[in-house]
N, C-alpha and C. Protein backbone atom coordinates (compact mmCIF):
# COMPACT_ATOMS: atom_id res chain seq x y z
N UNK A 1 0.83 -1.19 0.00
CA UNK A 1 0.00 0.00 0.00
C UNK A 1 0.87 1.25 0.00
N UNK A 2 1.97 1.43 0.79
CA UNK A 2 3.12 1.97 0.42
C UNK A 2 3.41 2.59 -1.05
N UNK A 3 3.34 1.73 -1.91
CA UNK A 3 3.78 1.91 -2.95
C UNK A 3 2.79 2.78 -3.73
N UNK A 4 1.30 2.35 -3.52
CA UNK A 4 -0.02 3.37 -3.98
C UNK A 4 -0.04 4.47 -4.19
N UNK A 5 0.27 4.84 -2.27
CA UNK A 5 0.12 5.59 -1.67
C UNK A 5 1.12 6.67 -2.14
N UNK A 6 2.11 6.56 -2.25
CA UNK A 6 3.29 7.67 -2.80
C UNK A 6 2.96 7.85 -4.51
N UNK A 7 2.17 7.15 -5.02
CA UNK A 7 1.90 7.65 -6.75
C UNK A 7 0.65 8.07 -6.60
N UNK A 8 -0.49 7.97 -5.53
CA UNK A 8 -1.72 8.73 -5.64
C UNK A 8 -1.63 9.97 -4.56
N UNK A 9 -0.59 10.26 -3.53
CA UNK A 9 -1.06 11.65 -2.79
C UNK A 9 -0.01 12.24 -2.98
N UNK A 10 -0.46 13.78 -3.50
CA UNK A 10 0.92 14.29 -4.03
C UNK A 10 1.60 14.91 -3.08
N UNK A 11 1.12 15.23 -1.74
CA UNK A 11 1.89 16.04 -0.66
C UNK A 11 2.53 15.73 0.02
N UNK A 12 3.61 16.42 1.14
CA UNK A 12 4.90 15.79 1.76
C UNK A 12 3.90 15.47 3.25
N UNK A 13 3.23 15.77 3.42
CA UNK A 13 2.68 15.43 4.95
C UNK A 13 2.61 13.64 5.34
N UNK A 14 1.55 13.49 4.78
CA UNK A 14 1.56 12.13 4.97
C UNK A 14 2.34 11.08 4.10
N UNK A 15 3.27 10.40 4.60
CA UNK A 15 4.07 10.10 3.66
C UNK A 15 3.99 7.84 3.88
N UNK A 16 3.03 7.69 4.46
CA UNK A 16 3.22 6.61 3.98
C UNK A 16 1.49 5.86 4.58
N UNK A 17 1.27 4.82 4.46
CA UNK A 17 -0.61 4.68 4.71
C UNK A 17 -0.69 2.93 5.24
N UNK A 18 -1.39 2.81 6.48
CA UNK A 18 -1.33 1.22 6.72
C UNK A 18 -2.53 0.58 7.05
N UNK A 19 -3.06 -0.33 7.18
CA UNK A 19 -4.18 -1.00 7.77
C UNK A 19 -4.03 -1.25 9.08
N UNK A 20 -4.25 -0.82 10.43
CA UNK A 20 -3.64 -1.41 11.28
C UNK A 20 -5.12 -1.60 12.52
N UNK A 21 -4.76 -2.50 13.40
CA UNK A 21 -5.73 -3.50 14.34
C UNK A 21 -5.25 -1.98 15.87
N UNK A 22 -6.51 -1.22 16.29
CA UNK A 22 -6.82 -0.44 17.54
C UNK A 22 -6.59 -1.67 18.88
N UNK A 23 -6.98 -0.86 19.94
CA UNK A 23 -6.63 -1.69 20.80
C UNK A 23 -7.72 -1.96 21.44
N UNK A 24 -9.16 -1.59 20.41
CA UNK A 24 -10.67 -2.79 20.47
C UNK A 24 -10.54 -3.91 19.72
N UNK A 25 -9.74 -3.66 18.67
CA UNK A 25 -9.34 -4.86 18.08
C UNK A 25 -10.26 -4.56 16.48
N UNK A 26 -10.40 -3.27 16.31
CA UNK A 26 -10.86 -2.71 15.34
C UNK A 26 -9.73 -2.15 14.34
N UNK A 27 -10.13 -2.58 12.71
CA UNK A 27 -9.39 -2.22 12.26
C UNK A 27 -9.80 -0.54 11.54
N UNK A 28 -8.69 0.12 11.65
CA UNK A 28 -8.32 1.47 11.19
C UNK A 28 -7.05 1.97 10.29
N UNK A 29 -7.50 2.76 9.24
CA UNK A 29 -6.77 3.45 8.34
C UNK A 29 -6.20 4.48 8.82
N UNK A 30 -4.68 4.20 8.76
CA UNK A 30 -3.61 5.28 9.46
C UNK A 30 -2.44 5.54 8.46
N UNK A 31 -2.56 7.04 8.87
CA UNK A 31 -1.72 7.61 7.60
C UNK A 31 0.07 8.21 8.82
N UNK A 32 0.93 8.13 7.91
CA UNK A 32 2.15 8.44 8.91
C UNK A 32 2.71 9.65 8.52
N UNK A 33 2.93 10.38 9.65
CA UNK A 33 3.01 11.71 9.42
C UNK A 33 4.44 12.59 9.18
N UNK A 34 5.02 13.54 8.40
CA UNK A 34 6.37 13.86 8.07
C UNK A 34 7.32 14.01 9.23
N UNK A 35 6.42 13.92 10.99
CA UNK A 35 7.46 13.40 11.82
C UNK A 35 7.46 11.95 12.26
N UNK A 36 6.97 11.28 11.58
CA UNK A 36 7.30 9.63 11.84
C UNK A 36 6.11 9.47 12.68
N UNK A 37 4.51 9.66 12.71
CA UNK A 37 3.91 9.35 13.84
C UNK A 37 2.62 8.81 13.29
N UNK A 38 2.05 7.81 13.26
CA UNK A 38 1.40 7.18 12.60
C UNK A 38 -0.46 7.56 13.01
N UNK A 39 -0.79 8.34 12.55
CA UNK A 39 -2.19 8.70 13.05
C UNK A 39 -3.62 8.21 12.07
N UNK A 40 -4.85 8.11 13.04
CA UNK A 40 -5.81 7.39 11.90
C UNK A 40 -6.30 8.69 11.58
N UNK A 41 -6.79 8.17 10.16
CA UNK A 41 -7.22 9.10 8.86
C UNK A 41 -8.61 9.67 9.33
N UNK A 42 -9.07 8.76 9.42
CA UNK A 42 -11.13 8.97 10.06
C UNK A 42 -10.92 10.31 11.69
N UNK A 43 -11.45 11.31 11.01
CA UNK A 43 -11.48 12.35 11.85
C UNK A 43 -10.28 13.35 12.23
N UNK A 44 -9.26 12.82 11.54
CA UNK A 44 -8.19 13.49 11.47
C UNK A 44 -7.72 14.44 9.83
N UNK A 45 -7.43 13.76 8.93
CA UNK A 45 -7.04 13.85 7.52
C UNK A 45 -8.38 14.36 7.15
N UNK A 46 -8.17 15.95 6.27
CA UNK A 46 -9.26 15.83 5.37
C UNK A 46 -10.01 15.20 4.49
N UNK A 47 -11.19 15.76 3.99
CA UNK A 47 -11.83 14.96 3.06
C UNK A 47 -11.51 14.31 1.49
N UNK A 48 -10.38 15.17 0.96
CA UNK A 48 -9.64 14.38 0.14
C UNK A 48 -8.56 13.94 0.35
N UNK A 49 -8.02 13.96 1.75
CA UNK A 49 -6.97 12.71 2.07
C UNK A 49 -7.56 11.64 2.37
N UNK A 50 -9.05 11.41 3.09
CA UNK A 50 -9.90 10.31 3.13
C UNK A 50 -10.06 9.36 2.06
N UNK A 51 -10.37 10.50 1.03
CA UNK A 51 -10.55 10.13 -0.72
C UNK A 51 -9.33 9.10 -1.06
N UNK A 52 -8.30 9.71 -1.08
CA UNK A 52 -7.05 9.56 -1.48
C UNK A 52 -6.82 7.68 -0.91
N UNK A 53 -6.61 8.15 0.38
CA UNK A 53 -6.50 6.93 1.29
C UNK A 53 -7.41 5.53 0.98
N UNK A 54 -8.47 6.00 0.82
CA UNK A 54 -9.76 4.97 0.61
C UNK A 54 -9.68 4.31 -0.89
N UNK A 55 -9.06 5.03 -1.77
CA UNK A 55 -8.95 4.46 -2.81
C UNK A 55 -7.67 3.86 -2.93
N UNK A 56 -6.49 4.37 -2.74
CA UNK A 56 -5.48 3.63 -2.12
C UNK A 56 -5.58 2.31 -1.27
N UNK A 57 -6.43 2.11 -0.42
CA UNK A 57 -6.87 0.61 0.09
C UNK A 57 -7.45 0.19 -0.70
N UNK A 58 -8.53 0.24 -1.71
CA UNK A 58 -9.34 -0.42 -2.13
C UNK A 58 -8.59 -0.90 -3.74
N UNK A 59 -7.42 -0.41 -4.34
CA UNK A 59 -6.47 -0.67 -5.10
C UNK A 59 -5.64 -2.04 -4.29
N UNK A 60 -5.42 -1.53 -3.31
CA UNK A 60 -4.50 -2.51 -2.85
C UNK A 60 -5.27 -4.06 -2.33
N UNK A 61 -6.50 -3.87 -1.91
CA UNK A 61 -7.31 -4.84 -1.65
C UNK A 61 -7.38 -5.62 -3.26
N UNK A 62 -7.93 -4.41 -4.04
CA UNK A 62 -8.32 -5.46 -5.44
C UNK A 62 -6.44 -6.47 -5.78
N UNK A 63 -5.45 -5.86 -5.52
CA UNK A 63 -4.27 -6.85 -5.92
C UNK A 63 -4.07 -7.69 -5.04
N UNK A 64 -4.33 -7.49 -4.03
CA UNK A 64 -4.31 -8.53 -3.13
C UNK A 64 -5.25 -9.99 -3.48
N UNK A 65 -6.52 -9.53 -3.62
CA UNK A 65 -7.57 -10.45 -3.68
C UNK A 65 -7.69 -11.25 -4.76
N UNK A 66 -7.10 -10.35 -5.42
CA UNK A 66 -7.58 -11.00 -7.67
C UNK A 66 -5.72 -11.80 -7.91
N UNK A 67 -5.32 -12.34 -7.70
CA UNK A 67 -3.55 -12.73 -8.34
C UNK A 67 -3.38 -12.17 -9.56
N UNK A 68 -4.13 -12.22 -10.86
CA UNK A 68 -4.50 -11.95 -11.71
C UNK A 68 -4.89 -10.70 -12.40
N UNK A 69 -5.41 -9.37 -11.63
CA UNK A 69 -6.05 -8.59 -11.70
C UNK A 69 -5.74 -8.13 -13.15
N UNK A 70 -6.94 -8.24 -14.25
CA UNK A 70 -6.75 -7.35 -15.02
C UNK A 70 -7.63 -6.07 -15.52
N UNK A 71 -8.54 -5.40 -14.95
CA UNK A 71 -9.16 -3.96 -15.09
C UNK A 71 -9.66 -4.06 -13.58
N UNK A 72 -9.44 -3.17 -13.23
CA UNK A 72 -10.64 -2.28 -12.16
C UNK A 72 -11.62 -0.81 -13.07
N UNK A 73 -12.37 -1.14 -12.50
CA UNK A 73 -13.89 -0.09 -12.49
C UNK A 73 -13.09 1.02 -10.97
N UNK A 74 -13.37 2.15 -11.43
CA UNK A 74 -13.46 3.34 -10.47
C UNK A 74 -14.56 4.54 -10.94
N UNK A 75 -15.93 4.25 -10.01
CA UNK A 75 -16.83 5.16 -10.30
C UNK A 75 -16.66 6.25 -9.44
N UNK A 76 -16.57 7.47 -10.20
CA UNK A 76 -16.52 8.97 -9.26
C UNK A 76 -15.47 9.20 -8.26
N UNK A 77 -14.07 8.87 -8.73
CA UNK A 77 -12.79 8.64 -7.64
C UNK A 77 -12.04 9.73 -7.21
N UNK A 78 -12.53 10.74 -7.80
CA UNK A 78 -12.30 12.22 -7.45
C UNK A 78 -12.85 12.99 -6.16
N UNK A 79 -13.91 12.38 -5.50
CA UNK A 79 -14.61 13.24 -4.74
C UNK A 79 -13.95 13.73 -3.40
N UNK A 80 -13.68 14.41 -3.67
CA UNK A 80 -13.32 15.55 -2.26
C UNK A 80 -11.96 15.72 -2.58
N UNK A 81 -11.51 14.97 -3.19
CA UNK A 81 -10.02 15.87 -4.45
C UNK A 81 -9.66 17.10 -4.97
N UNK A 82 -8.68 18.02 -4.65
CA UNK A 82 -8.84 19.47 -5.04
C UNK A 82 -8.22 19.08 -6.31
N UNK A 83 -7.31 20.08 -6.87
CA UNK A 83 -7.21 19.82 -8.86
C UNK A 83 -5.90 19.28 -8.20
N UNK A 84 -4.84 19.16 -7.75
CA UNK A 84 -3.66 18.76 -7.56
C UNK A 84 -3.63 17.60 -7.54
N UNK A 85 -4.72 16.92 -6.52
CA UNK A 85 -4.53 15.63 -6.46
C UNK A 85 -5.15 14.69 -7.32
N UNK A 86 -6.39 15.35 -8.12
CA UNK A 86 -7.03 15.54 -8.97
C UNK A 86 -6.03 14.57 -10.89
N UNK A 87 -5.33 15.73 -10.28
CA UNK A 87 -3.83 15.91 -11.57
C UNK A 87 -3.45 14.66 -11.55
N UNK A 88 -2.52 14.55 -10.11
CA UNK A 88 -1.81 13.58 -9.52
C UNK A 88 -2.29 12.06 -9.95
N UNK A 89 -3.91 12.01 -9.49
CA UNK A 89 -4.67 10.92 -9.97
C UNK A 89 -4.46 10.39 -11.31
N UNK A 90 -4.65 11.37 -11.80
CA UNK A 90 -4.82 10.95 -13.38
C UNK A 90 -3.20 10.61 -13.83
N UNK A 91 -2.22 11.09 -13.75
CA UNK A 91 -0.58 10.87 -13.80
C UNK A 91 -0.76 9.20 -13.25
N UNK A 92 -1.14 9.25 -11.87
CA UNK A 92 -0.60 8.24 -11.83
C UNK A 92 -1.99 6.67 -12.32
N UNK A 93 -2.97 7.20 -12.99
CA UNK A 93 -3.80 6.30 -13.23
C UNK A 93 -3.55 5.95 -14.99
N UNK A 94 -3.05 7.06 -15.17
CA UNK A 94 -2.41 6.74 -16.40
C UNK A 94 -1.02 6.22 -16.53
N UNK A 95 0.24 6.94 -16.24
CA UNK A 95 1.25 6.22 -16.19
C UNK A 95 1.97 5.45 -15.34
N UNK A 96 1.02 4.69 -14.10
CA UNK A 96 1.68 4.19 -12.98
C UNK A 96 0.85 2.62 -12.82
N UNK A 97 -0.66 2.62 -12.67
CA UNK A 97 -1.74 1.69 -12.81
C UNK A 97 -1.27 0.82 -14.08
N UNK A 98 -0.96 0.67 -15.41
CA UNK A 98 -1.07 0.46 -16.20
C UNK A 98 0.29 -1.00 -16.27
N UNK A 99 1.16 -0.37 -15.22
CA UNK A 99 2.24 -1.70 -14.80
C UNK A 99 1.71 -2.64 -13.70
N UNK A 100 0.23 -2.39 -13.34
CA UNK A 100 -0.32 -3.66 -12.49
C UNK A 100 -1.41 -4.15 -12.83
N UNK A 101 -2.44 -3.38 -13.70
CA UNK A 101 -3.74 -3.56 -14.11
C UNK A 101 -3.59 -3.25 -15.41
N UNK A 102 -4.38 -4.26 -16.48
CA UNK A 102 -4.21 -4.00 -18.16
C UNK A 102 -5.38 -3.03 -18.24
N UNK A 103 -6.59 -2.91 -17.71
CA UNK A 103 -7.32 -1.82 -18.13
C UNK A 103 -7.94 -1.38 -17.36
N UNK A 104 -8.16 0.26 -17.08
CA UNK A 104 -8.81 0.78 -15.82
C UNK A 104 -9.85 1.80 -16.75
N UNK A 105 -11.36 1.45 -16.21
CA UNK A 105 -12.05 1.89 -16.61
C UNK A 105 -12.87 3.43 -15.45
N UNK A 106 -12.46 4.23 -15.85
CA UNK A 106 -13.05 5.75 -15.46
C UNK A 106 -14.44 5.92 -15.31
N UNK A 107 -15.29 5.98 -14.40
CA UNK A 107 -16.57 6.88 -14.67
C UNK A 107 -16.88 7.99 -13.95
N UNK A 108 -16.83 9.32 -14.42
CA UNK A 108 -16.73 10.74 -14.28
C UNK A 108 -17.32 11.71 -14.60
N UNK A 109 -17.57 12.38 -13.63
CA UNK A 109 -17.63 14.04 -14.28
C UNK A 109 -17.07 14.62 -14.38
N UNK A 110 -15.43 14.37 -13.55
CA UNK A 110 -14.48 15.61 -13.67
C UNK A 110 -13.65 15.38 -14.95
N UNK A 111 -13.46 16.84 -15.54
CA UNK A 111 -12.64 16.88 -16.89
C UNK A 111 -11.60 16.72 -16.84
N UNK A 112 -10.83 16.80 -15.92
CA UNK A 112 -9.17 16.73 -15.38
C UNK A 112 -8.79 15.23 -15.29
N UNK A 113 -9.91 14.16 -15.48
CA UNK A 113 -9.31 13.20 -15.21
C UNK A 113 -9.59 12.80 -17.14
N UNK A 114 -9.82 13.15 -18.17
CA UNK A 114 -9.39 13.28 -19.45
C UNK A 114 -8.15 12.26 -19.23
N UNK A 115 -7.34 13.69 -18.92
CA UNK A 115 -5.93 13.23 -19.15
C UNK A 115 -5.13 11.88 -18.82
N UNK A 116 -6.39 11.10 -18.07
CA UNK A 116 -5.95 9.64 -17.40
C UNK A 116 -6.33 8.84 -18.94
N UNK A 117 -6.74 9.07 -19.51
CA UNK A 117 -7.51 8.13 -20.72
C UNK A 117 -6.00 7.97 -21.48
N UNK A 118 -5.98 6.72 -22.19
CA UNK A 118 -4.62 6.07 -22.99
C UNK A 118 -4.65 5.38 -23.92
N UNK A 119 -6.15 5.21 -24.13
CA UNK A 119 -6.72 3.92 -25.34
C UNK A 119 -7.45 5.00 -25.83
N UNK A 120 -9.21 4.41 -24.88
CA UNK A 120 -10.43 5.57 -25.67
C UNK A 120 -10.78 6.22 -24.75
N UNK A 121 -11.58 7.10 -25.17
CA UNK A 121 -12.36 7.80 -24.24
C UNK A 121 -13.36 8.13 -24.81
N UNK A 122 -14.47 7.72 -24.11
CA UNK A 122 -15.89 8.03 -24.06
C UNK A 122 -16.60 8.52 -23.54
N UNK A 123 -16.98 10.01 -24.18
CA UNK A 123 -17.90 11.07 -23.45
C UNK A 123 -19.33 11.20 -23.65
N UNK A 124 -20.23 10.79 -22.66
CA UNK A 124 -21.41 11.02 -22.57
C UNK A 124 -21.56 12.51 -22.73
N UNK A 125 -22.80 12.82 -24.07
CA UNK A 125 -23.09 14.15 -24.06
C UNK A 125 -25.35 13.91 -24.73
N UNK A 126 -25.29 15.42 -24.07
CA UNK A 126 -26.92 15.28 -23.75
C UNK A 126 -27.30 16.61 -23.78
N UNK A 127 -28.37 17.39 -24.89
CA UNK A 127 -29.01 18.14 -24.84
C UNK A 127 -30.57 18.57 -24.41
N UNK A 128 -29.83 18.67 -23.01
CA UNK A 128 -31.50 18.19 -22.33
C UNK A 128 -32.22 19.46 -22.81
N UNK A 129 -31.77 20.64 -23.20
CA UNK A 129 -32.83 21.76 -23.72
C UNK A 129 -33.36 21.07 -25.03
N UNK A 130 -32.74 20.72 -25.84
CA UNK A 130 -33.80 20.27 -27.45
C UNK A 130 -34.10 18.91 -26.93
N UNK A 131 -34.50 18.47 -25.78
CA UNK A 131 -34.60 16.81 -25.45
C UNK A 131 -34.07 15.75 -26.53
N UNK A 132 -32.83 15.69 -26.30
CA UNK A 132 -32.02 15.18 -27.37
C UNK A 132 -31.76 13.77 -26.81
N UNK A 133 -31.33 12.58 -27.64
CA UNK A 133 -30.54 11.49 -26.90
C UNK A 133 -29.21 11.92 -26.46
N UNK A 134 -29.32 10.52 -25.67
CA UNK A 134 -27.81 11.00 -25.29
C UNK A 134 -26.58 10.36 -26.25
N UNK A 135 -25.80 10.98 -26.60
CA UNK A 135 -24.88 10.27 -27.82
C UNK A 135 -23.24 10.45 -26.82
N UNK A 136 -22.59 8.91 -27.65
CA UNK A 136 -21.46 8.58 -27.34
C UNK A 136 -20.46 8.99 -28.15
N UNK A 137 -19.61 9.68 -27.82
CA UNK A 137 -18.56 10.84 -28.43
C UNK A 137 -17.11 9.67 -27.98
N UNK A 138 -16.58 8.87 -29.25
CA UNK A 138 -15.51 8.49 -28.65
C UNK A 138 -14.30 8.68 -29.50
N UNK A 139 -13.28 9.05 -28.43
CA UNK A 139 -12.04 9.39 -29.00
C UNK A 139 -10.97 8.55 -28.90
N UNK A 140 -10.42 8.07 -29.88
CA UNK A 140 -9.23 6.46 -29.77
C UNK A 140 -8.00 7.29 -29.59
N UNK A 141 -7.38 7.52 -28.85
CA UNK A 141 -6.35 8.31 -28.32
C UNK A 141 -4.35 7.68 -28.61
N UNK A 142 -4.66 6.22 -28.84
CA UNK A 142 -3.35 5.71 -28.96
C UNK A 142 -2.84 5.92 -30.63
């Protein structure tokens, strides 16, 4: 998770992310901090370090679980992401994901994550003033 974690959060604060067992015996997401101090994320870390973090486990869960893994689905993986990390995402969903997973499929509203696309990209578009269908706009990018 280590390894995720340093290609999806672009800032020096939290510099590394673990799964670790409380002393209810509950498990909690803890992020380690630029003085070495390992604190949980839930109520501490903002809402797009939550983001950040949560998708970062749930990457690392899917390689864990699948031996094999070849696409993950990520619906709406931006949320509470400012544009930096935003950026960051897409950098590393484009040139970093692509050495563990053969195809990662995007579903979005944000335009910034464009730049993650490497094959096609397919934009839903809809003129709800002339009640239009909705038509598939796709662009083969390689």
């Amino acid at each position: 998770m280590t390894d995720i974690w340093n290609r999806l959060y672009p800032y020096g604060d939290y510099l590394d992310l673990r799964l670790a067992v409380d002393e209810k015996g509950d498990y909690v997401l803890q992020a380690k901090t630029a003085a070495g101090k390992w604190i949980n994320v839930e109520g501490i870390a903002s809402g797009g370090e939550r983001s950040t973090a949560a998708l970062a486990l749930r990457i690392a869960f899917s390689l864990v679980l699948t031996q094999n893994l070849s696409w993950l689905v990520l619906d709406e993986p931006t949320h509470n992401l400012d544009k930096e990390a935003i950026r960051e995402l897409a950098v590393m969903l484009k040139e970093h994901l692509p050495t563990i997973v053969e195809q990662v499929f995007i579903i979005t509203h944000e335009p910034l994550l464009e730049e993650a696309a490497s094959a096609f990209l397919h934009r839903l578009e809809r003129n709800k003033a002339e009640e239009r269908p909705t038509m598939v706009i796709t662009e083969k990018l390689y």
